[in-house]
Protein backbone atom coordinates (compact mmCIF):
# COMPACT_ATOMS: atom_id res chain seq x y z
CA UNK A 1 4.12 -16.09 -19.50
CA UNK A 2 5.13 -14.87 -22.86
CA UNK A 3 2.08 -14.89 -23.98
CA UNK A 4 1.36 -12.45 -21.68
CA UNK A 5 4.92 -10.16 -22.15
CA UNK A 6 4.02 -10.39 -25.94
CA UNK A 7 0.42 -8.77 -24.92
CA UNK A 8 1.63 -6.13 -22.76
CA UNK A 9 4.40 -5.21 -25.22
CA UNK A 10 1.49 -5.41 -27.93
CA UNK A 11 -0.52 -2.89 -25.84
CA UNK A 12 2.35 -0.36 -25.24
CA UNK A 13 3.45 -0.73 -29.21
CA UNK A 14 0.07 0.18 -30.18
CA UNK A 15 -0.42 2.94 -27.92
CA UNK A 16 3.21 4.33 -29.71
CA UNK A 17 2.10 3.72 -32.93
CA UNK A 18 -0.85 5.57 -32.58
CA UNK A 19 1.36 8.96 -32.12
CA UNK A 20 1.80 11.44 -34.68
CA UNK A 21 3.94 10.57 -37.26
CA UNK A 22 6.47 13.84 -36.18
CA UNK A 23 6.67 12.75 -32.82
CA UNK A 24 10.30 13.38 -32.91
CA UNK A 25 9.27 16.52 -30.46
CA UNK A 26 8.84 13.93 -27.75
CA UNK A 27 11.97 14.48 -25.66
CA UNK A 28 11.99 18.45 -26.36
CA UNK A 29 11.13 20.35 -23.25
CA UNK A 30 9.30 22.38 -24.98
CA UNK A 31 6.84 19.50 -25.68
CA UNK A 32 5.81 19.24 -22.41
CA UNK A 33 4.23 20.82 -19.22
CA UNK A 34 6.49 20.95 -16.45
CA UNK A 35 5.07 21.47 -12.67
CA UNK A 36 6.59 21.37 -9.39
CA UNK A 37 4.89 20.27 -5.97
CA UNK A 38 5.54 18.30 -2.67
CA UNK A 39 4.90 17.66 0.58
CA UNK A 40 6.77 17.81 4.11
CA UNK A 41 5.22 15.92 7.12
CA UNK A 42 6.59 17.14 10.68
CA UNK A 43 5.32 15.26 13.70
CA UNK A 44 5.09 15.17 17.78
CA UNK A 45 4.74 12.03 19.95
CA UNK A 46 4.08 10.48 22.52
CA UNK A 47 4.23 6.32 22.96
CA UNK A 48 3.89 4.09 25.86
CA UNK A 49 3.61 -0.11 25.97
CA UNK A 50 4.69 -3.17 27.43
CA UNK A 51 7.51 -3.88 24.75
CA UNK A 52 10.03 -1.43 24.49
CA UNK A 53 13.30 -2.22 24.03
CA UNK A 54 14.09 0.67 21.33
CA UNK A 55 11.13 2.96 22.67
CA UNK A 56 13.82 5.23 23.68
CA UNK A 57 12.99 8.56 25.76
CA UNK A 58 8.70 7.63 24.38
CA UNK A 59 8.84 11.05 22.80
CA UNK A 60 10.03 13.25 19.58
CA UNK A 61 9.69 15.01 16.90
CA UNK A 62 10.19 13.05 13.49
CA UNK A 63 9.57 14.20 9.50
CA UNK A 64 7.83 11.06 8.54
CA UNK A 65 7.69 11.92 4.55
CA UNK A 66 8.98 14.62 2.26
CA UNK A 67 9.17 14.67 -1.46
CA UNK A 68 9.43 16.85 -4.34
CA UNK A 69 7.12 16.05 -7.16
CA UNK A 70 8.26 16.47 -10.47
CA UNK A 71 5.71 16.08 -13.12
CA UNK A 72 5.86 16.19 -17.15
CA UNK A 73 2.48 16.24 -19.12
CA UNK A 74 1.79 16.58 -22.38
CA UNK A 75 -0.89 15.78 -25.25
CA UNK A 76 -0.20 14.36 -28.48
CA UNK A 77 -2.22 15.72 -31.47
CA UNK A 78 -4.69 12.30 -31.68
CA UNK A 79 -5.76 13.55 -28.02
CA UNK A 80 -3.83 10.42 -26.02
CA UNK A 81 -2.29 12.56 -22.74
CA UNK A 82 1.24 11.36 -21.84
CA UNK A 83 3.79 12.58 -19.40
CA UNK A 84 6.02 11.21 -16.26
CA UNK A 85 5.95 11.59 -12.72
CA UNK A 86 9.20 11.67 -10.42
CA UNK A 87 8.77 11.78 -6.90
CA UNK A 88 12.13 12.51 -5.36
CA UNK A 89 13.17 11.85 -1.47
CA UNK A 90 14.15 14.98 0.60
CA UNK A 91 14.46 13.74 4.21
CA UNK A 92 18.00 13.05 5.60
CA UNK A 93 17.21 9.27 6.26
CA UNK A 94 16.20 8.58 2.86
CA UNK A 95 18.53 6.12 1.50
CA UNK A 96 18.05 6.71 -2.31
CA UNK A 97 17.37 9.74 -4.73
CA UNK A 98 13.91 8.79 -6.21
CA UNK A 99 10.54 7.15 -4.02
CA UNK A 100 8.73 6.85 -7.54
CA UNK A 101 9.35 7.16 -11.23
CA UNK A 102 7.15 6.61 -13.66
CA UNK A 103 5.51 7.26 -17.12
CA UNK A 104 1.95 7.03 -18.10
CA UNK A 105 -0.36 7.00 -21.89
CA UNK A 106 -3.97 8.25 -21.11
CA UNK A 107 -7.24 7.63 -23.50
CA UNK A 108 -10.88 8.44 -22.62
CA UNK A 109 -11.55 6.10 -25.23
CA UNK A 110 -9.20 3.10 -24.02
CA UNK A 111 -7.77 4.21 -20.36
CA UNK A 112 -4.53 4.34 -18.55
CA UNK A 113 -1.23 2.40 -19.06
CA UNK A 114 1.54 3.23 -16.37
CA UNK A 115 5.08 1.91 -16.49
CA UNK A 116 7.59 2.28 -14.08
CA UNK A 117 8.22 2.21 -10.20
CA UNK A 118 4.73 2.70 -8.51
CA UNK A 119 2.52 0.65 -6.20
CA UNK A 120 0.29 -1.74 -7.93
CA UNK A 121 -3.28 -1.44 -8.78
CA UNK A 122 -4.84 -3.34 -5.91
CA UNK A 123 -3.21 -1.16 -3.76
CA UNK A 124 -4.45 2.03 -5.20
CA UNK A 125 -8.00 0.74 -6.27
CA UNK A 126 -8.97 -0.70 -2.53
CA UNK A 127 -11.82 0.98 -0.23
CA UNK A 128 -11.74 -0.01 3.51
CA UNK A 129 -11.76 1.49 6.69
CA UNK A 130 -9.52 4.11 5.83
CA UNK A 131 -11.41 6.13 3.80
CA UNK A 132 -13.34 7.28 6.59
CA UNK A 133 -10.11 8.41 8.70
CA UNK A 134 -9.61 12.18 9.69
CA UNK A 135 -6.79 12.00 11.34
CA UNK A 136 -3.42 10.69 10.87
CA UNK A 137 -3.80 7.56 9.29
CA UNK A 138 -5.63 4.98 11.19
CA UNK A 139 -6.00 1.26 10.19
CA UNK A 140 -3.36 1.86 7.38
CA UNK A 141 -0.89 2.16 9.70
CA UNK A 142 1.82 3.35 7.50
CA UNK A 143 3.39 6.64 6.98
CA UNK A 144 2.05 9.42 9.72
CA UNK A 145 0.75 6.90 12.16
CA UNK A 146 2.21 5.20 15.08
CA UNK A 147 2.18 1.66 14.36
CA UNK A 148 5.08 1.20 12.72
CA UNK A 149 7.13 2.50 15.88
CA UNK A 150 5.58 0.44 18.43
CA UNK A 151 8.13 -2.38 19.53
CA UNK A 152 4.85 -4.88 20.72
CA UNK A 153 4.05 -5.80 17.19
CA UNK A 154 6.95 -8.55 16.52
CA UNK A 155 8.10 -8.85 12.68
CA UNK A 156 4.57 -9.20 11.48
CA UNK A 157 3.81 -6.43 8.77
CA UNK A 158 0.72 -8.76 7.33
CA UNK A 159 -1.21 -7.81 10.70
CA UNK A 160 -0.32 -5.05 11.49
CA UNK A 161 -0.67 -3.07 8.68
CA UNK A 162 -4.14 -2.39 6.43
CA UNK A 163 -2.02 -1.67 3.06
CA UNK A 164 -0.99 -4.62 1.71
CA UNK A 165 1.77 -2.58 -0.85
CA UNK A 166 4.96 -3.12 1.66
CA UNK A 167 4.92 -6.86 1.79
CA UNK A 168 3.91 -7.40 -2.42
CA UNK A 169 5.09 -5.40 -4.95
CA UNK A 170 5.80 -1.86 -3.40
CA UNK A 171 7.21 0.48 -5.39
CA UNK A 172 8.81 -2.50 -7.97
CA UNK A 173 9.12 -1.60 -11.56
CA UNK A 174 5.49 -3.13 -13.10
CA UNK A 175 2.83 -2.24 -15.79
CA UNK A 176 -0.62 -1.09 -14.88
CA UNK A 177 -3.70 -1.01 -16.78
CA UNK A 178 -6.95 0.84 -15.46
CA UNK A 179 -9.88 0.91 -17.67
CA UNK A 180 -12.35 4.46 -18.58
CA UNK A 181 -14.93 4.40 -15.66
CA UNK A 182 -18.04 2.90 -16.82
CA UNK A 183 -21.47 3.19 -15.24
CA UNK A 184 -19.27 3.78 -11.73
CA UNK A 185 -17.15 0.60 -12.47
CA UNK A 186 -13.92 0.60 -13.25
CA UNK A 187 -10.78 -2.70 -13.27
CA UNK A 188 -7.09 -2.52 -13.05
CA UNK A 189 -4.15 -5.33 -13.36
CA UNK A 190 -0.41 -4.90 -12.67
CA UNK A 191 1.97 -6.66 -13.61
CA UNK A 192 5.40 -6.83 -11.81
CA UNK A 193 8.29 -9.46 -13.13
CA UNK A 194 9.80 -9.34 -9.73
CA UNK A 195 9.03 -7.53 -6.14
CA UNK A 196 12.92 -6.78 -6.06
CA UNK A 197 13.40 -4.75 -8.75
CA UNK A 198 13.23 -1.31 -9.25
CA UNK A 199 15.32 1.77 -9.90
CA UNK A 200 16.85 2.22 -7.48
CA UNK A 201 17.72 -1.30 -7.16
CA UNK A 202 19.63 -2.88 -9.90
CA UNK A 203 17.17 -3.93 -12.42
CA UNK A 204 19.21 -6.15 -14.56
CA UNK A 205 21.19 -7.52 -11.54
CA UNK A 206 17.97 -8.49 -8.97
CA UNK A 207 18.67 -12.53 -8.46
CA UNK A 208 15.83 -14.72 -9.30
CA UNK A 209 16.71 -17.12 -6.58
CA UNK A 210 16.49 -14.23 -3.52
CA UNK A 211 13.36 -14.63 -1.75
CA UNK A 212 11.27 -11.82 -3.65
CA UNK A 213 8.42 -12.83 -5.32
CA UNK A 214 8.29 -13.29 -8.92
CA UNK A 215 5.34 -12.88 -11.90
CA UNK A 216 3.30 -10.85 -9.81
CA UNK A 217 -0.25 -9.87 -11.16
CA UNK A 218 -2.46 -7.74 -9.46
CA UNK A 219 -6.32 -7.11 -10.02
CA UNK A 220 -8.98 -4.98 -8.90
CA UNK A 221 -11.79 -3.95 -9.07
CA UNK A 222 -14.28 -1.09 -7.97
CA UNK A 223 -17.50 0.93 -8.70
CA UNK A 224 -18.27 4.44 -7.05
CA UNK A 225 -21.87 5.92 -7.33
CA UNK A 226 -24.47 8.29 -5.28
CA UNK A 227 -27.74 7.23 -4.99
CA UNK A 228 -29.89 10.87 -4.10
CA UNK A 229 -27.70 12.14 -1.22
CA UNK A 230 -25.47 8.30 0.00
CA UNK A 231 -22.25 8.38 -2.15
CA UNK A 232 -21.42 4.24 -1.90
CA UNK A 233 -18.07 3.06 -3.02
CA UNK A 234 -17.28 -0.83 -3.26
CA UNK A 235 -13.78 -2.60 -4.08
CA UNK A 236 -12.81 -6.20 -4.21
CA UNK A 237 -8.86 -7.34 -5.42
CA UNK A 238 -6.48 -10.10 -5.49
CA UNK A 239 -2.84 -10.46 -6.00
CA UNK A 240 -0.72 -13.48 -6.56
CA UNK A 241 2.55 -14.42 -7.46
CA UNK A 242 5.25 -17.24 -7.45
CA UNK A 243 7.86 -17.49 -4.62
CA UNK A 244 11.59 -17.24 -5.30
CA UNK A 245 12.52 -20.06 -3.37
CA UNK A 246 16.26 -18.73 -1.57
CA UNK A 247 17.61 -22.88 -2.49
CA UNK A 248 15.60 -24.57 -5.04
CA UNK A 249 17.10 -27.71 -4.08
CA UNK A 250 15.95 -28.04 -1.18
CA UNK A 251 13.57 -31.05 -0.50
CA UNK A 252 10.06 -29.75 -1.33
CA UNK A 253 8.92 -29.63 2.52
CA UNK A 254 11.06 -26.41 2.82
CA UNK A 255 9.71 -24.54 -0.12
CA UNK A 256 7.62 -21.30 0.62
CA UNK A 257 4.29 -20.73 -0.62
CA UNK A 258 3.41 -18.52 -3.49
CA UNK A 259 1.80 -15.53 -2.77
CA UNK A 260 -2.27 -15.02 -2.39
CA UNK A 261 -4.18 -12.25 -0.88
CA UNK A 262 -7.63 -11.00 -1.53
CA UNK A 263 -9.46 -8.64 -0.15
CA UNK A 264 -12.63 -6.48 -0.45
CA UNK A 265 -14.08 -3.21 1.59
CA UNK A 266 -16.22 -0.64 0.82
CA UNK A 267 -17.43 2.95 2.08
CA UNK A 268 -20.42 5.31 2.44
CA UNK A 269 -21.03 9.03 2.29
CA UNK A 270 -24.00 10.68 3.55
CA UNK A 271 -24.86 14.06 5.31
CA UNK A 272 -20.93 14.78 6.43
CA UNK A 273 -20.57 11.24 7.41
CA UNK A 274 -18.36 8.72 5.96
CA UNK A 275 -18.59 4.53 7.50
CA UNK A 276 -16.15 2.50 5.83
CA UNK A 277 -14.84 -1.43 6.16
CA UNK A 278 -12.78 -3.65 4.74
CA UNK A 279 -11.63 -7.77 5.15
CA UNK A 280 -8.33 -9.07 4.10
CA UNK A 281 -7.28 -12.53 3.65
CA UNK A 282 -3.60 -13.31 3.55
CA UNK A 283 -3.66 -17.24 2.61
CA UNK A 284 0.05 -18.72 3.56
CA UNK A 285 2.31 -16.34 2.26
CA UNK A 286 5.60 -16.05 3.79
CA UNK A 287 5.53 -19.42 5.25
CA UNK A 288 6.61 -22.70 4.16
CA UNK A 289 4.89 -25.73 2.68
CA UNK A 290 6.09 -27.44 6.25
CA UNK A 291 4.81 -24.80 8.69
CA UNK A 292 1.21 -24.90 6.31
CA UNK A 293 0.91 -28.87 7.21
CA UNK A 294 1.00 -28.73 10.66
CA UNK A 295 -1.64 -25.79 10.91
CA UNK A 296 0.10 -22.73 9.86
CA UNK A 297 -1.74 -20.09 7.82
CA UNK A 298 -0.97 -16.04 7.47
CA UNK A 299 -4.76 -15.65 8.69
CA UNK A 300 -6.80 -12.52 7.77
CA UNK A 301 -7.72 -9.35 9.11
CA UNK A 302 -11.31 -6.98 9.21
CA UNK A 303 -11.20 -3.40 10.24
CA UNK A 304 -14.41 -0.69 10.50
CA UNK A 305 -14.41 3.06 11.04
CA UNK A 306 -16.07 6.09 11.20
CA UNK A 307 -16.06 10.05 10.25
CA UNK A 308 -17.88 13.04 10.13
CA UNK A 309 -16.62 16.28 8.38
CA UNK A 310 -17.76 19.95 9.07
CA UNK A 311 -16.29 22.54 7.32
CA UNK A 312 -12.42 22.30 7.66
CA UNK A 313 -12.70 19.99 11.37
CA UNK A 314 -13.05 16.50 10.69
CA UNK A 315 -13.31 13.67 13.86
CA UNK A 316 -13.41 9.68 13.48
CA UNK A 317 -12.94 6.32 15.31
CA UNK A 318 -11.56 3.24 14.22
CA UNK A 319 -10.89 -0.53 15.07
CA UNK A 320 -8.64 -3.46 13.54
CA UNK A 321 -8.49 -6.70 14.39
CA UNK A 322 -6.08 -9.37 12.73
CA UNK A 323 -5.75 -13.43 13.46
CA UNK A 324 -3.16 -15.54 12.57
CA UNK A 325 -2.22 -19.60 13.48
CA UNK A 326 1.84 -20.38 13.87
CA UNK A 327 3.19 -23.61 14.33
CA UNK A 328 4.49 -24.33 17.95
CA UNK A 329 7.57 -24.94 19.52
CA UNK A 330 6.52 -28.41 20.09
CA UNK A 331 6.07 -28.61 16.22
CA UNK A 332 2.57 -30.08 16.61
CA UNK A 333 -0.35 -28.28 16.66
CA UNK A 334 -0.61 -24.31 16.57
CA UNK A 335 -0.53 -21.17 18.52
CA UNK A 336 -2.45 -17.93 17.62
CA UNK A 337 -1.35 -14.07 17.26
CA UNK A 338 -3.78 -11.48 17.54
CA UNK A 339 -3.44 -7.62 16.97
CA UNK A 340 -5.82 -5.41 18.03
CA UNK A 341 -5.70 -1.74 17.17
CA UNK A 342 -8.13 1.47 17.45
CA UNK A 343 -8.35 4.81 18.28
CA UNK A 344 -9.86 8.25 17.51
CA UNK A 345 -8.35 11.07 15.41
CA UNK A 346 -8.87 14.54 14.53
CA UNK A 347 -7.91 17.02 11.58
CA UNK A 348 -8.29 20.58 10.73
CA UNK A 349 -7.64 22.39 7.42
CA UNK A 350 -5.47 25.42 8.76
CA UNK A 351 -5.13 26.77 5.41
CA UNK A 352 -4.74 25.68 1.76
CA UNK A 353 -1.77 23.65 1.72
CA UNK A 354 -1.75 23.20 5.75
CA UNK A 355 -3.50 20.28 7.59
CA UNK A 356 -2.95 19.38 10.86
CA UNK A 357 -3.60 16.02 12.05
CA UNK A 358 -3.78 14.27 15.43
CA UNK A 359 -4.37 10.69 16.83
CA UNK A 360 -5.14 8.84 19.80
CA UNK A 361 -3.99 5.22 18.31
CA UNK A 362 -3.79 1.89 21.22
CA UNK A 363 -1.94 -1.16 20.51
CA UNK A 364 -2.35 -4.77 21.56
CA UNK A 365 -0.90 -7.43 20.32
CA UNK A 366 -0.98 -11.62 22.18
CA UNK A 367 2.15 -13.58 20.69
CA UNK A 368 3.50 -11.66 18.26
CA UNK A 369 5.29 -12.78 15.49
CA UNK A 370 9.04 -14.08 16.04
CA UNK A 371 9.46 -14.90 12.39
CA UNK A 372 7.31 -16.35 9.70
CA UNK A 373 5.15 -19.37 11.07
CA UNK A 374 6.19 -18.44 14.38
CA UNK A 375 4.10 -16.78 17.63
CA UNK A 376 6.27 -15.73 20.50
CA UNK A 377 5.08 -15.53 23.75
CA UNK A 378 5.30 -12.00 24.40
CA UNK A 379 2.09 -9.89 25.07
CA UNK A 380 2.63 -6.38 24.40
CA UNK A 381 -0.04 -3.13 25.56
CA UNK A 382 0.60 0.14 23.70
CA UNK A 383 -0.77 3.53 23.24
CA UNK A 384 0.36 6.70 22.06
CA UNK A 385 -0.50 9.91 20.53
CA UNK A 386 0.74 12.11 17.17
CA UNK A 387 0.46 15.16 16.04
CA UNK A 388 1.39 15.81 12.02
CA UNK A 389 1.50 19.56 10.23
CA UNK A 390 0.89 18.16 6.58
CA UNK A 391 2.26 20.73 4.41
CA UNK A 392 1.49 20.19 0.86
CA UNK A 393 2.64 22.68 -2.06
C-alpha cells in the first residue's frame, strides 16, 4: 500500500513539477477561466404496487436534482490544462453545500489525473443498457426514475439499481487516472482510501473501524469505434476493496467480506438506433463470511434495451433482471430474491437547454431484501409513470 501512495504522490509531483517555473499566478483569478452552468429537474408522478407503506397519496411533484456548476480552467504555458469543478446543491432537501469538488491536470501526451470528491472510474467508464435510454433513466434507476421510490424493493440497492457508484465509493475523496484514447481504447483506475470520506464528511475524523470500505481501487476499461455506418462501444471493470469490519474482534465467522464486483456491457449505433446491454456480478459483498457458508452470495444482474432517435423525439424499451441467494430463517440452506424491472420511455428536445422526459417503468420484486443475507417473504407488484422538464443552463 505505500508503494502505491508513494506512486500516486510520484505521479501528481511530477505533473507539478512540470509547471512553469512562475507559476506563482496559480491562485490569481485572473489565471483562470471561470464559467457558470446547472441544471434543475422538476417531475410529475404517478406510482402504484403491492408494498406501500410510505407510498403516500401515489402522486406529486418532486425536484429530483439541482446544482450549480462552478468551473475553473486554465492552461499552463507547457500546454498541461488544469482547473476545478464545484458542483454545489440547490434543492431544499439537500443536506450539505457541495455534491462534488474536484481538481483535475490534463495532457494529450500523458492523460487525465482527477483528485477530489467524484465517482470513480468504473462508474463513469461503463456501457450497458443505459446508453440506449430516451427517457428518464431506465435500468440505472437512480436520479429521475422511479425506482428508488417504490416501497416493494426491500433494502437491496445491489439489485435494484444498474450504477454500481451508491453502494462503492460514491462521491468519496479518491484519485483517478484515465489514459489519451488510443486506437478507440482507453483505461482508468481510482483510487479511494476510504468510501466514508469526503468533504463534506470529516476527512481526518472518518473511523477506520465503521463499516465503509477501505483501499478501494477501481479499473476500467473501454474502446469506442464506427465501423462504416455501426458506432460499437465495449466496457469491462472491476472494483475491490477491503471491509472495515464494525468489531475486529469478533470471531472470524462474523467478519464481512471484502468488496468485488465486475462487470462488462456494451452498445451499438446504427441508422438512429442504439441496442445496448450490460451483466453485473456482485460476488458477496455486504454479507458475512457466515451467511457466504451456508449459501449466501450478492448474485448478479443482466439488463438489455433499446432506442431509436429522430430528430429531437427519441422512444426506447428496456428490461432488468437481478438474482440473489440469502440464507434462511432456518439457517440451512437458501432462499432467492428476484427483481424484475422494464418499461418504455420517451423524450423530446423542446429547446436548447429544455428536455422533457417521460417513463412508463413496472416493478416486481419476490422476497426482497430484509437486510444483508436476508430474503423476506414479501412479494411486491409496482408500476408507475414520470414525467421530468430537464432544464440545463
Amino acid at each position: 500500500m505505500k508503494k502505491t501512495l508513494l506512486a500516486t504522490t510520484a505521479i501528481v509531483g511530477a505533473t507539478l513539477l512540470a509547471a512553469p517555473a512562475n507559476a506563482g499566478t496559480v491562485g490569481s483569478r485572473d489565471s483562470f477561466n471561470v464559467s457558470l452552468g446547472g441544471i434543475m429537474w422538476f417531475s410529475a408522478f404517478l406510482r402504484d404496487e403491492d408494498t406501500s407503506a410510505t407510498d403516500g397519496r401515489g402522486y406529486g411533484f418532486t425536484v429530483s436534482e439541482s446544482e450549480i456548476w462552478v468551473n475553473a480552467d486554465a492552461t499552463a504555458d507547457n500546454g498541461i490544462k488544469f482547473g476545478v469543478h464545484t458542483e454545489l446543491n440547490a434543492g431544499g432537501d439537500d443536506g450539505t453545500a457541495a455534491d462534488e469538488v474536484w481538481a483535475y491536470m490534463d495532457s494529450d501526451a500523458w492523460g487525465r489525473i482527477e483528485m477530489g470528491d467524484q465517482d470513480d472510474a468504473t462508474n463513469r467508464m461503463q456501457m450497458g443498457a443505459w446508453n440506449a435510454v430516451k427517457g428518464a433513466s431506465g435500468p440505472f434507476g437512480g436520479l429521475g426514475a422511479l425506482n428508488t421510490v417504490f416501497d416493494g424493493n426491500g433494502t437491496d440497492t445491489l439489485q435494484s439499481r444498474a450504477d454500481w457508484q451508491i453502494f462503492t465509493t460514491a462521491d468519496a475523496t479518491k484519485v483517478t487516472y484515465f489514459s489519451p484514447r488510443f486506437s478507440g481504447f482507453q483505461i482508468g483506475a481510482s483510487y479511494t482510501p476510504d468510501s466514508g470520506e469526503n468533504s463534506g464528511g470529516g476527512a481526518f475524523t472518518d473511523a477506520d473501524d465503521d463499516g465503509d470500505f477501505e483501499n478501494v481501487f477501481g479499473i476500467s476499461a473501454n474502446y469506442t469505434g464506427k465501423f462504416d455506418e455501426v458506432g460499437v462501444g465495449l466496457s469491462a471493470g472491476w472494483e475491490t476493496g477491503e471491509d472495515e469490519v464494525a468489531n475486529p474482534q469478533a470471531f472470524a465467522p462474523t467478519t464481512a467480506e471484502d468488496l468485488s464486483i465486475w462487470g462488462v456491457g456494451g452498445r451499438v449505433d446504427f441508422a438512429g438506433f442504439t441496442v445496448g446491454a450490460h451483466y453485473r456480478d456482485y460476488g458477496d459483498v455486504f454479507l458475512t463470511a457466515a451467511q457466504t457458508a451456508l449459501g449466501a452470495d450478492s448474485g448478479d444482474q443482466w439488463s438489455v434495451g433499446v432506442g431509436y432517435q429522430a430528430g429531437p423525439w427519441g422512444v426506447s424499451a428496456w428490461y432488468l433482471k437481478g438474482e440473489k441467494d440469502n440464507v434462511n430463517t432456518s439457517g440451512a440452506g437458501a432462499t432467492e430474491t428476484e427483481v424484475t424491472r422494464y418499461g418504455l420511455g420517451a423524450g423530446y428536445a423542446v429547446a436548447p437547454g429544455w428536455a422533457l422526459r417521460a417513463e412508463l417503468e413496472f416493478d416486481n420484486v419476490d422476497n426482497a431484501t430484509t437486510a444483508a443475507g436476508v430474503g423476506g417473504t414479501t412479494d411486491s407488484d409496482g408500476k408507475g409513470f414520470l414525467l421530468v422538464n430537464r432544464f440545463v443552463f
